[in-house]
PDB file of N, CA and C in Angstrom:
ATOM      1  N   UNK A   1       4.381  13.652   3.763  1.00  0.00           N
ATOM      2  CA  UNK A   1       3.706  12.746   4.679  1.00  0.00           C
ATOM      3  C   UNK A   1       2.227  12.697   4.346  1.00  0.00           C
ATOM      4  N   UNK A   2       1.522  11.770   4.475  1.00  0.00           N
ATOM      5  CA  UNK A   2       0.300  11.437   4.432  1.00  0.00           C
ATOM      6  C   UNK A   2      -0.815  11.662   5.337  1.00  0.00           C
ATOM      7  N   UNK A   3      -1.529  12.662   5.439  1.00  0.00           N
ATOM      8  CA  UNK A   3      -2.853  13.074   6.626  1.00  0.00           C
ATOM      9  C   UNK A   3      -3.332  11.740   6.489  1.00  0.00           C
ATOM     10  N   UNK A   4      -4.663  11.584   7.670  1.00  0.00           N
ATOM     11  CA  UNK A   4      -4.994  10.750   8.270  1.00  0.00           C
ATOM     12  C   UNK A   4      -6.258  10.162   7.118  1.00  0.00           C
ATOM     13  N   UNK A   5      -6.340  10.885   6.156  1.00  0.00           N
ATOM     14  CA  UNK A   5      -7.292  10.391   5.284  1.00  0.00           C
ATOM     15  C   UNK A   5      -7.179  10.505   3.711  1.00  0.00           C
ATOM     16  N   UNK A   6      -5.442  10.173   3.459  1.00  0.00           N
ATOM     17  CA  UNK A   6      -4.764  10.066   2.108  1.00  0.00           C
ATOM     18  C   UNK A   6      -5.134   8.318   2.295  1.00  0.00           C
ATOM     19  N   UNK A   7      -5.060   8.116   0.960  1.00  0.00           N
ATOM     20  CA  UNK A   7      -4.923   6.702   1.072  1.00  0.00           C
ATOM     21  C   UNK A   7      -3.068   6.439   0.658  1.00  0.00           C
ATOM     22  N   UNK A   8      -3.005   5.089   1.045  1.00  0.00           N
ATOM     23  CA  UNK A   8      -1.533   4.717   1.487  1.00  0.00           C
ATOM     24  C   UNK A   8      -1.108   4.686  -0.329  1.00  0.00           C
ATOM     25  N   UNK A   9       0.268   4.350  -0.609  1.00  0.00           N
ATOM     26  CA  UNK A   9       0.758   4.535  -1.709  1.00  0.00           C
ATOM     27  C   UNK A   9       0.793   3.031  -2.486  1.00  0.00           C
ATOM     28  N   UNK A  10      -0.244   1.985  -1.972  1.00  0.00           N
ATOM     29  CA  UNK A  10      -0.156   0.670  -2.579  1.00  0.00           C
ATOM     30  C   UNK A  10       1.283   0.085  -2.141  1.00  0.00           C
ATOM     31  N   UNK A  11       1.857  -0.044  -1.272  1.00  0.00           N
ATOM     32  CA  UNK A  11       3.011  -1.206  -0.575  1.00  0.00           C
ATOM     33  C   UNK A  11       2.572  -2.129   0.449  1.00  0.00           C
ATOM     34  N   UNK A  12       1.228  -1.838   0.886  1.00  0.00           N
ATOM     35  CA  UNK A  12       0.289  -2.808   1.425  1.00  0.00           C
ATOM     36  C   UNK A  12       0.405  -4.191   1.185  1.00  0.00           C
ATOM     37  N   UNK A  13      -0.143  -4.163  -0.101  1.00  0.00           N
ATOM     38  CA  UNK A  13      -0.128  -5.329  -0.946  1.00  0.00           C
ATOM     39  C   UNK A  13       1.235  -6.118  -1.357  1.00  0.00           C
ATOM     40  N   UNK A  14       2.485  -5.854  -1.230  1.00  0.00           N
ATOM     41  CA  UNK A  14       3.353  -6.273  -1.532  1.00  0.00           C
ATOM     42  C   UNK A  14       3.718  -7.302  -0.613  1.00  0.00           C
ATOM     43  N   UNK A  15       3.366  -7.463   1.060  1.00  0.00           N
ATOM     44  CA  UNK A  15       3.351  -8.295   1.779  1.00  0.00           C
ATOM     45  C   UNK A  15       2.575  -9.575   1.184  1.00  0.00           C
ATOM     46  N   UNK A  16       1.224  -9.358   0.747  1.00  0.00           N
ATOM     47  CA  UNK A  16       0.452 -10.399   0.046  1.00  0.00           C
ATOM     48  C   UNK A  16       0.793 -11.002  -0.954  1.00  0.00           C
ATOM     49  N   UNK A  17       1.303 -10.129  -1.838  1.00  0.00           N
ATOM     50  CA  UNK A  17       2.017 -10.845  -3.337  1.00  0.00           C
ATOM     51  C   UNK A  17       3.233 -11.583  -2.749  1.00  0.00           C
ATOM     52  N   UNK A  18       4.432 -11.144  -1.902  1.00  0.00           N
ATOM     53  CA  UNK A  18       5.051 -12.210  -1.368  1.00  0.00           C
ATOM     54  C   UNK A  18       4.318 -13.614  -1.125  1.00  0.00           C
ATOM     55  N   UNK A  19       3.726 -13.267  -0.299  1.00  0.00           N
ATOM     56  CA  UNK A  19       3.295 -14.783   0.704  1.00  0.00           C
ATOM     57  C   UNK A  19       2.330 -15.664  -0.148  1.00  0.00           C
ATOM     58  N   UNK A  20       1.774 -14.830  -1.565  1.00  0.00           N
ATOM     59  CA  UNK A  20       1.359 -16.159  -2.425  1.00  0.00           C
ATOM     60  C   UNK A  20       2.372 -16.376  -3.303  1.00  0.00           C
ATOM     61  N   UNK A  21       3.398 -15.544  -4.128  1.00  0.00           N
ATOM     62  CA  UNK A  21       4.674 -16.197  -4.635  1.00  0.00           C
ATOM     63  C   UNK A  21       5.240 -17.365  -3.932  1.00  0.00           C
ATOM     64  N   UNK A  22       5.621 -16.976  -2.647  1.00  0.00           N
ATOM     65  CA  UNK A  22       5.971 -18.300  -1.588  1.00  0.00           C
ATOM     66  C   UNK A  22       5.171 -19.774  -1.696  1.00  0.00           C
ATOM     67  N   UNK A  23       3.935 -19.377  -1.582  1.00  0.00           N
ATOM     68  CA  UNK A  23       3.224 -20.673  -1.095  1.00  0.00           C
ATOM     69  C   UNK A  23       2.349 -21.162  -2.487  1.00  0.00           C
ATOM     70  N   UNK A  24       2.947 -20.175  -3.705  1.00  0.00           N
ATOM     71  CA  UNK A  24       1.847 -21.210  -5.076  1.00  0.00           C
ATOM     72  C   UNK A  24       3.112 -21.258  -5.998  1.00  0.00           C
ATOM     73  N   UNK A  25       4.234 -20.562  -5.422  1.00  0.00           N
ATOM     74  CA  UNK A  25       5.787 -20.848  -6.687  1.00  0.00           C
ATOM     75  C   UNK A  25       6.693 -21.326  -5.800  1.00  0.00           C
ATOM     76  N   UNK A  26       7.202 -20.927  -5.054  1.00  0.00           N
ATOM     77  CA  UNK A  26       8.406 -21.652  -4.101  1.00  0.00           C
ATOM     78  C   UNK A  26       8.376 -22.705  -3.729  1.00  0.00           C
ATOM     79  N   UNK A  27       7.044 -23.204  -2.491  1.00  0.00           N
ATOM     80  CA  UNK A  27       7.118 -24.436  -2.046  1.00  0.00           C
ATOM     81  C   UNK A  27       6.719 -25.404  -2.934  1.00  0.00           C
ATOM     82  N   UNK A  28       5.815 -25.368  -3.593  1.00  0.00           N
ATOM     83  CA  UNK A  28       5.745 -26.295  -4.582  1.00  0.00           C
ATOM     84  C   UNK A  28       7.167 -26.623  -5.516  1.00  0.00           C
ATOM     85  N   UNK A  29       7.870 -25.895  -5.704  1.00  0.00           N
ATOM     86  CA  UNK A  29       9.228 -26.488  -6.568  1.00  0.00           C
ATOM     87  C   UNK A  29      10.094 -26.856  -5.922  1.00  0.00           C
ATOM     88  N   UNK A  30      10.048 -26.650  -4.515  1.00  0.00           N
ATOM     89  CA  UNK A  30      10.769 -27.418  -3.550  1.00  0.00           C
ATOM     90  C   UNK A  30      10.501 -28.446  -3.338  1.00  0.00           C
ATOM     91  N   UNK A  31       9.252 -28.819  -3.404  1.00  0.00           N
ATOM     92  CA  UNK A  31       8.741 -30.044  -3.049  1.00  0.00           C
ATOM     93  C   UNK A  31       8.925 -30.812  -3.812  1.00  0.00           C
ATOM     94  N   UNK A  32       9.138 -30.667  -5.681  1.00  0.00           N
ATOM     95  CA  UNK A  32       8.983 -31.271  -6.815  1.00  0.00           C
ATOM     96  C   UNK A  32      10.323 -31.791  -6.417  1.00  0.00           C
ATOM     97  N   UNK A  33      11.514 -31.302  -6.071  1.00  0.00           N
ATOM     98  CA  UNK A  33      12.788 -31.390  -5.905  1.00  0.00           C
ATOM     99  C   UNK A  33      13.197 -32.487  -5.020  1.00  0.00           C
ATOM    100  N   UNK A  34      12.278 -32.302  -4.057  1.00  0.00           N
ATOM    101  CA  UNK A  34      12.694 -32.922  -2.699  1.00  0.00           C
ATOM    102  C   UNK A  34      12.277 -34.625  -2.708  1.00  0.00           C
ATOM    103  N   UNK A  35      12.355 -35.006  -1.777  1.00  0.00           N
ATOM    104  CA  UNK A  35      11.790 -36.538  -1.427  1.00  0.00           C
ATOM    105  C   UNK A  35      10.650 -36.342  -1.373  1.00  0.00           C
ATOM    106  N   UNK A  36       9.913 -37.656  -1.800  1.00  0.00           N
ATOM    107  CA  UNK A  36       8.231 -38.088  -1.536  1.00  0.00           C
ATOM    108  C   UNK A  36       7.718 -37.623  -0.520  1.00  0.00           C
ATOM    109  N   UNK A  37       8.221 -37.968   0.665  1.00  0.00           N
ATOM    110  CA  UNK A  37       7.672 -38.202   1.805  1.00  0.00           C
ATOM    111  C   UNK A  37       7.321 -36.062   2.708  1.00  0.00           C
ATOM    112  N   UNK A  38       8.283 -35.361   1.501  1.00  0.00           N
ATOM    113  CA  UNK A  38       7.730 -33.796   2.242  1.00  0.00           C
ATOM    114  C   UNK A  38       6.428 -33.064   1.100  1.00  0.00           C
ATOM    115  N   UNK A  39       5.849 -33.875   0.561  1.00  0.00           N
ATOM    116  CA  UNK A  39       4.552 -33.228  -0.078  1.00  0.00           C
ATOM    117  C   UNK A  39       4.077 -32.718   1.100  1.00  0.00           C
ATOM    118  N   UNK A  40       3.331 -33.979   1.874  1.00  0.00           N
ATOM    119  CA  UNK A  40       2.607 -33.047   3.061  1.00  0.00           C
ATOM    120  C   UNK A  40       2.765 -32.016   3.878  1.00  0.00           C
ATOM    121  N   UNK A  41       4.134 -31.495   4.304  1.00  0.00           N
ATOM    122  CA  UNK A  41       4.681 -30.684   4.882  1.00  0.00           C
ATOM    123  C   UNK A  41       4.875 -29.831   3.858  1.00  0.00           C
ATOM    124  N   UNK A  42       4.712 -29.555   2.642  1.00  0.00           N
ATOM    125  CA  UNK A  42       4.790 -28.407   1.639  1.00  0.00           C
ATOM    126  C   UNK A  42       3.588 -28.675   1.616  1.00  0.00           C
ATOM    127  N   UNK A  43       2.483 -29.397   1.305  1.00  0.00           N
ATOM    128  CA  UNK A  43       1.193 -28.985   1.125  1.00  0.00           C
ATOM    129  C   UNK A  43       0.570 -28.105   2.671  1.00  0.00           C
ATOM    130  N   UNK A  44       1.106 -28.291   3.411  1.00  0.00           N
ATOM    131  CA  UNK A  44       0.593 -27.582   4.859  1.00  0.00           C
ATOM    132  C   UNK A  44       1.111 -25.986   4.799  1.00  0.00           C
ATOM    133  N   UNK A  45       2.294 -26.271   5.033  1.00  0.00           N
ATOM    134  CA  UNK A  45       2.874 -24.358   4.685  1.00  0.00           C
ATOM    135  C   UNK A  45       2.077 -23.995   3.368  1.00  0.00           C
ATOM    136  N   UNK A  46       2.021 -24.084   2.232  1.00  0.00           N
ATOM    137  CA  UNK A  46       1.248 -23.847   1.316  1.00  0.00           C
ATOM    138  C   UNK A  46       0.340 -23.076   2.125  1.00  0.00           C
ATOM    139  N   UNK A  47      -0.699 -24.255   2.263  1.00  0.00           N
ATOM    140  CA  UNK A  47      -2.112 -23.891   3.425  1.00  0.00           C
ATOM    141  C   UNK A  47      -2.148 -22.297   4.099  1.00  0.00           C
ATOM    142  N   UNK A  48      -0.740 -22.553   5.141  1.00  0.00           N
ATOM    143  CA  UNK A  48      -1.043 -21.512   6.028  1.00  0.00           C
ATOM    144  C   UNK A  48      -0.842 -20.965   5.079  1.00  0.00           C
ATOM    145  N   UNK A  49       0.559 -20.494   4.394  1.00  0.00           N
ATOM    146  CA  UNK A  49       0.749 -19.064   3.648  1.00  0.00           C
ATOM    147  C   UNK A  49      -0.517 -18.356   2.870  1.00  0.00           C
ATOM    148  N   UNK A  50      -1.311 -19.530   2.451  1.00  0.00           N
ATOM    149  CA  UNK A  50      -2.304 -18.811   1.361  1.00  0.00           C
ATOM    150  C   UNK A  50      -3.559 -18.482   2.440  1.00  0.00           C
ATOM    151  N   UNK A  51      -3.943 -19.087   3.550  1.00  0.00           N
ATOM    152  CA  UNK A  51      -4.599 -18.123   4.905  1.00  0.00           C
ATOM    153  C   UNK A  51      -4.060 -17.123   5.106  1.00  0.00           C
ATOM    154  N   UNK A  52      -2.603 -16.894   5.629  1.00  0.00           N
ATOM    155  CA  UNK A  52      -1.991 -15.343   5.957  1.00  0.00           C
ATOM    156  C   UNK A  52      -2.115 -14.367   4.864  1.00  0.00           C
ATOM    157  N   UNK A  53      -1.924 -15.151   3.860  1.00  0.00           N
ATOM    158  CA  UNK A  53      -1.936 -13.575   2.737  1.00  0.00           C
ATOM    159  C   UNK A  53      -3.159 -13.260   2.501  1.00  0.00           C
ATOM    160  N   UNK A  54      -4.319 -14.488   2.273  1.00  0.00           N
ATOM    161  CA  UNK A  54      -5.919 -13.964   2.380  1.00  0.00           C
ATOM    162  C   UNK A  54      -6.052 -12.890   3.461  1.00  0.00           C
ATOM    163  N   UNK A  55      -5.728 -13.359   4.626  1.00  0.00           N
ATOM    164  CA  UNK A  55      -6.125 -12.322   6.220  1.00  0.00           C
ATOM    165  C   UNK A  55      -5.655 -11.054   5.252  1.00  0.00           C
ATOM    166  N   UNK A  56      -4.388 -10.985   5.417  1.00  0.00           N
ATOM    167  CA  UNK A  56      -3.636  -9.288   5.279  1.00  0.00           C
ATOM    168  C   UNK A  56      -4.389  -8.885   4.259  1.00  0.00           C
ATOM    169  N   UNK A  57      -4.276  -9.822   2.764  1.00  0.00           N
ATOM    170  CA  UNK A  57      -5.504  -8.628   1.833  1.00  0.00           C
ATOM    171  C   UNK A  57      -6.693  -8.610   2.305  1.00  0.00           C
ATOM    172  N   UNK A  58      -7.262  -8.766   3.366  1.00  0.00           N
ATOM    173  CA  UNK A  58      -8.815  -8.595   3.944  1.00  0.00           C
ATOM    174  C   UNK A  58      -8.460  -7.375   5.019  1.00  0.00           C
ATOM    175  N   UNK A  59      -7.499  -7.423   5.267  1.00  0.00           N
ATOM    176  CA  UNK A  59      -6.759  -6.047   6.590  1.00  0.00           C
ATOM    177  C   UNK A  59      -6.693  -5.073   5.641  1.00  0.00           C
ATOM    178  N   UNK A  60      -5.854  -5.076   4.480  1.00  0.00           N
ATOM    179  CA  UNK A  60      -5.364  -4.176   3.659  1.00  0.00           C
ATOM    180  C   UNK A  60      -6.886  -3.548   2.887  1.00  0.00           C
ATOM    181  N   UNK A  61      -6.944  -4.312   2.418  1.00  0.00           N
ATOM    182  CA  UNK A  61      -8.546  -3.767   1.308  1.00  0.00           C
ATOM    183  C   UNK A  61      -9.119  -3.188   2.695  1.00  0.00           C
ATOM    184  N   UNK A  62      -9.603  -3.832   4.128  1.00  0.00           N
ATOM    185  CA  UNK A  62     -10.561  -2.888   4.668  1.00  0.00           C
ATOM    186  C   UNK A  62      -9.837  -1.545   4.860  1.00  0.00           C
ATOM    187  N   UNK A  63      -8.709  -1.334   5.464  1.00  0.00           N
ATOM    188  CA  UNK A  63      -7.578  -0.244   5.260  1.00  0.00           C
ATOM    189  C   UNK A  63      -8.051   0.739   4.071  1.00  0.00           C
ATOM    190  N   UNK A  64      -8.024   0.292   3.238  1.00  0.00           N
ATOM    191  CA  UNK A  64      -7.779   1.169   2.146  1.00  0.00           C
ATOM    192  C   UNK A  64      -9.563   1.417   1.701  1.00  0.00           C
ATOM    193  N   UNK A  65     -10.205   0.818   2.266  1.00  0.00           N
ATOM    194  CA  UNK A  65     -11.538   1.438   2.134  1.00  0.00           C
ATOM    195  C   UNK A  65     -11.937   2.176   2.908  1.00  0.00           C
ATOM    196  N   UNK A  66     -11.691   2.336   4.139  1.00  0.00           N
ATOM    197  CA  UNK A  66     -11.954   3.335   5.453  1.00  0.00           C
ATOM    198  C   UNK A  66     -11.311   4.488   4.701  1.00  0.00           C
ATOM    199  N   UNK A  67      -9.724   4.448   4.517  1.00  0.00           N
ATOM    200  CA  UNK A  67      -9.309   5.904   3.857  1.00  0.00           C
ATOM    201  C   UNK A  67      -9.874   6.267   3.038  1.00  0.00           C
ATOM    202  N   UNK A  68     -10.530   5.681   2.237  1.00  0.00           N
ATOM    203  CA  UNK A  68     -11.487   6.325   1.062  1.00  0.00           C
ATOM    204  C   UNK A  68     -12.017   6.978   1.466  1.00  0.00           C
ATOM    205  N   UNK A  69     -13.203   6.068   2.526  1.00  0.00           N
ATOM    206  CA  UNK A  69     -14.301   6.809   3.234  1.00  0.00           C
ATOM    207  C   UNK A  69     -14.355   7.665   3.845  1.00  0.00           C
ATOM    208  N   UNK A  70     -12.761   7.976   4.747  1.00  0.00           N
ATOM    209  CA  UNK A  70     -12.361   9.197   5.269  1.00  0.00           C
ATOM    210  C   UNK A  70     -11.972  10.329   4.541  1.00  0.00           C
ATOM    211  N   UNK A  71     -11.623   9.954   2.751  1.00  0.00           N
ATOM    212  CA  UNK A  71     -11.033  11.162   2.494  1.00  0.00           C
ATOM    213  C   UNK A  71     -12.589  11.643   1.562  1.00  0.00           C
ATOM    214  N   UNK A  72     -13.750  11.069   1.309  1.00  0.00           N
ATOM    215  CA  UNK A  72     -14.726  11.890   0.561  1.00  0.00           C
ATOM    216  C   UNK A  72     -15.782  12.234   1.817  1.00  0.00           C
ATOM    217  N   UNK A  73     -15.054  12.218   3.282  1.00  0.00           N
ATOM    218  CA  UNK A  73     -16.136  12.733   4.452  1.00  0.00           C
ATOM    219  C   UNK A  73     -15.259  13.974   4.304  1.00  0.00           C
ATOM    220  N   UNK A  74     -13.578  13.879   4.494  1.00  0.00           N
ATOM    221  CA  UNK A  74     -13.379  15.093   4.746  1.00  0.00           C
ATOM    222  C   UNK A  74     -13.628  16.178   3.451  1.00  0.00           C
ATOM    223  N   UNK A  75     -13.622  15.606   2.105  1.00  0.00           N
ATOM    224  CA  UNK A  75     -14.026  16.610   1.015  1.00  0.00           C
ATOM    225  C   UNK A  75     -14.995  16.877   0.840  1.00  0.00           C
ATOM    226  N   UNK A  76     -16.328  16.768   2.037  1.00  0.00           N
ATOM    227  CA  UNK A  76     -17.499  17.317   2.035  1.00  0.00           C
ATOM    228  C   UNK A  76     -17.784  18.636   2.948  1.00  0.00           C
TER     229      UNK A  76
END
């Protein structure tokens, strides 16, 4: 188990790499596939997905910088 000032084992990020696979490889080839008229509705999910995964790697990176910061306070 991990004390309160290990840093995490990098699976953080795997939420993020999803949600831009999704929204810069998936919907776009769905869309290529589909009728004219759902660009816009794949260009919108696009949108959000690539906001949500920005947020979480801005959650995650601050995450994983606090544990830093916690683990060279406690090795002092």
């Amino acid at each position: 188990m991990f004390t309160s000032f290990q840093r995490p084992d990098g699976r953080e990020y795997t939420i993020t790499v999803t949600l831009l696979a999704v929204a810069l490889i998936f919907i776009p080839a769905l869309a290529s596939v589909s009728e004219p008229w759902s660009y816009s509705p794949a260009l919108g999910a696009s949108a959000i997905l690539l906001t949500l995964a920005w947020i979480h790697w801005k959650r995650s990176r601050t995450l994983a910088l606090s544990a830093i910061a916690a683990e060279q306070k406690a090795a002092k």
